[in-house]
Protein backbone atom coordinates (compact mmCIF):
# COMPACT_ATOMS: atom_id res chain seq x y z
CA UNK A 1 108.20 -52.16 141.93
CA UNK A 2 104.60 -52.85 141.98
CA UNK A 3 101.72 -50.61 142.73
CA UNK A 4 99.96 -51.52 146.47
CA UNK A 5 96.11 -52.83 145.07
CA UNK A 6 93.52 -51.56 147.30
CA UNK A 7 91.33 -54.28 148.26
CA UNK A 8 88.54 -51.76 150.23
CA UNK A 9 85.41 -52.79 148.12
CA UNK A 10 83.71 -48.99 147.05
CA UNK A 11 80.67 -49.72 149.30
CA UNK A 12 82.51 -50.82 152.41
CA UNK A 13 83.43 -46.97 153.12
CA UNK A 14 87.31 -47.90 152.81
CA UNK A 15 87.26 -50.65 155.53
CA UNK A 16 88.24 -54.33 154.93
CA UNK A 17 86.64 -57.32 155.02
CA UNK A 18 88.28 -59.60 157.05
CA UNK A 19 88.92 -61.99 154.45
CA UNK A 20 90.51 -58.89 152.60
CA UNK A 21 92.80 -58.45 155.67
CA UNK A 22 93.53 -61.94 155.17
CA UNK A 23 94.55 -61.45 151.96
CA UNK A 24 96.38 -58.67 152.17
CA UNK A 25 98.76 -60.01 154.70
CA UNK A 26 99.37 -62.59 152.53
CA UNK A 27 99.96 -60.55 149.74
CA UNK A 28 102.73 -58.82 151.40
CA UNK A 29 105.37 -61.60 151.00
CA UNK A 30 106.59 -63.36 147.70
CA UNK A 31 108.51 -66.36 147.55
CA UNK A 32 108.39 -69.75 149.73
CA UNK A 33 107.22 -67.67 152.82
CA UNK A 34 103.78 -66.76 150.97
CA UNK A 35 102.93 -70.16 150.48
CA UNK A 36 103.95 -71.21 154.21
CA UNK A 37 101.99 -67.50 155.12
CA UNK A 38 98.75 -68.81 152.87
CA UNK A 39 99.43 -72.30 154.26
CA UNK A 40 99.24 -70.83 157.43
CA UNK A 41 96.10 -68.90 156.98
CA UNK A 42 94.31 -71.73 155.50
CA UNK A 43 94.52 -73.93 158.33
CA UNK A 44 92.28 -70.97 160.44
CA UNK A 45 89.35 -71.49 157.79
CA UNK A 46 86.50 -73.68 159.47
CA UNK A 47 85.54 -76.98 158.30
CA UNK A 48 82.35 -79.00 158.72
CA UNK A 49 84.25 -81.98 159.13
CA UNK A 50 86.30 -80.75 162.29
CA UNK A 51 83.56 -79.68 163.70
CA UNK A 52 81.29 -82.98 163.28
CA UNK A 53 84.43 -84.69 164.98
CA UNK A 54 84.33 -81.95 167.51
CA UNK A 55 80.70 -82.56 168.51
CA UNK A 56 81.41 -86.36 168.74
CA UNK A 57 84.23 -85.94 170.63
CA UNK A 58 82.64 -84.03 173.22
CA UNK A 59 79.54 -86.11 173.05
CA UNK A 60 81.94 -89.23 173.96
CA UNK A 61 82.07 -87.82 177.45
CA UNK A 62 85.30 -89.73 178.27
CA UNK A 63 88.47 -87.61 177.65
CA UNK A 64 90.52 -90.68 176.10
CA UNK A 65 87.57 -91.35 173.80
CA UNK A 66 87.49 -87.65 172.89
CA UNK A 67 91.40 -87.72 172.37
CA UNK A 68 91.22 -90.82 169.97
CA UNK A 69 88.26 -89.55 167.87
CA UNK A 70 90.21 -86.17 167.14
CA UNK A 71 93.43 -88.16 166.74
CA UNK A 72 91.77 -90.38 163.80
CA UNK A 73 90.56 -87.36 162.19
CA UNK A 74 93.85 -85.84 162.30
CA UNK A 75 95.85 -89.35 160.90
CA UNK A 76 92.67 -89.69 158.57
CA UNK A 77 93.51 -86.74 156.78
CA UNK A 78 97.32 -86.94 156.27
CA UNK A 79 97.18 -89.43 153.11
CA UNK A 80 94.90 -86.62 151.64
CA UNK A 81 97.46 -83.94 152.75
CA UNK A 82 100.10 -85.56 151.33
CA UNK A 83 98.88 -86.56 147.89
CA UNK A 84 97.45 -82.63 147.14
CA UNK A 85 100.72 -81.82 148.25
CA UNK A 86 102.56 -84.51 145.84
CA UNK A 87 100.22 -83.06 142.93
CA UNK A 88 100.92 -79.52 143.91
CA UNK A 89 104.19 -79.31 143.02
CA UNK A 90 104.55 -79.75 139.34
CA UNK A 91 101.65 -77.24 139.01
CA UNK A 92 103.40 -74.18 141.19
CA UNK A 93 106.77 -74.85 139.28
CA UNK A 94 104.45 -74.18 135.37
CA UNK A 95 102.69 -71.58 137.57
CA UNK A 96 105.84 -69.26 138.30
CA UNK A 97 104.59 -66.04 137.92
CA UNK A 98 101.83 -66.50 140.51
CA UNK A 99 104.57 -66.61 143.30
């Protein structure tokens, strides 16, 4: 069995970053359900693009208009989803140990 790593940096006086809560969390679970945890997790980050759709969404001032923009975002992304995710998978099954 492993040895917990503490992640309190020396100058944060033992408290966590909230990244490092993050990742500690995540760090708690080995297997498929990390990656679906860290999956999970990732989709909480911010992105610039979201939120440029976000302002022109709003800026649209019709609902429909705001629910198409954000629904073209969403289908513009999924060909990029899906190829990392096609590429991904030969690399985690070299990368074992890591899971």
């Amino acid at each position: 069995m492993q040895k917990p790593v503490k992640l309190a940096a020396p100058s944060s006086g033992g408290r966590l970053a909230p990244a490092q809560r993050l990742g500690a969390f995540a760090a708690a679970y080995r297997g498929p359900l990390k990656a679906l945890v860290l999956g999970t997790l990732n989709g909480l980050l911010s992105c610039p693009l979201v939120y440029a759709f976000l302002a022109k969404a709003a800026a649209s001032g019709a609902l429909a208009i705001a629910f198409y923009t954000m629904a073209a975002l969403g289908l513009g992304t999924i060909p990029a989803l899906l190829a990392v995710a096609a590429t991904g998978i030969p690399s985690r099954r070299s990368s074992a140990s890591a899971w």
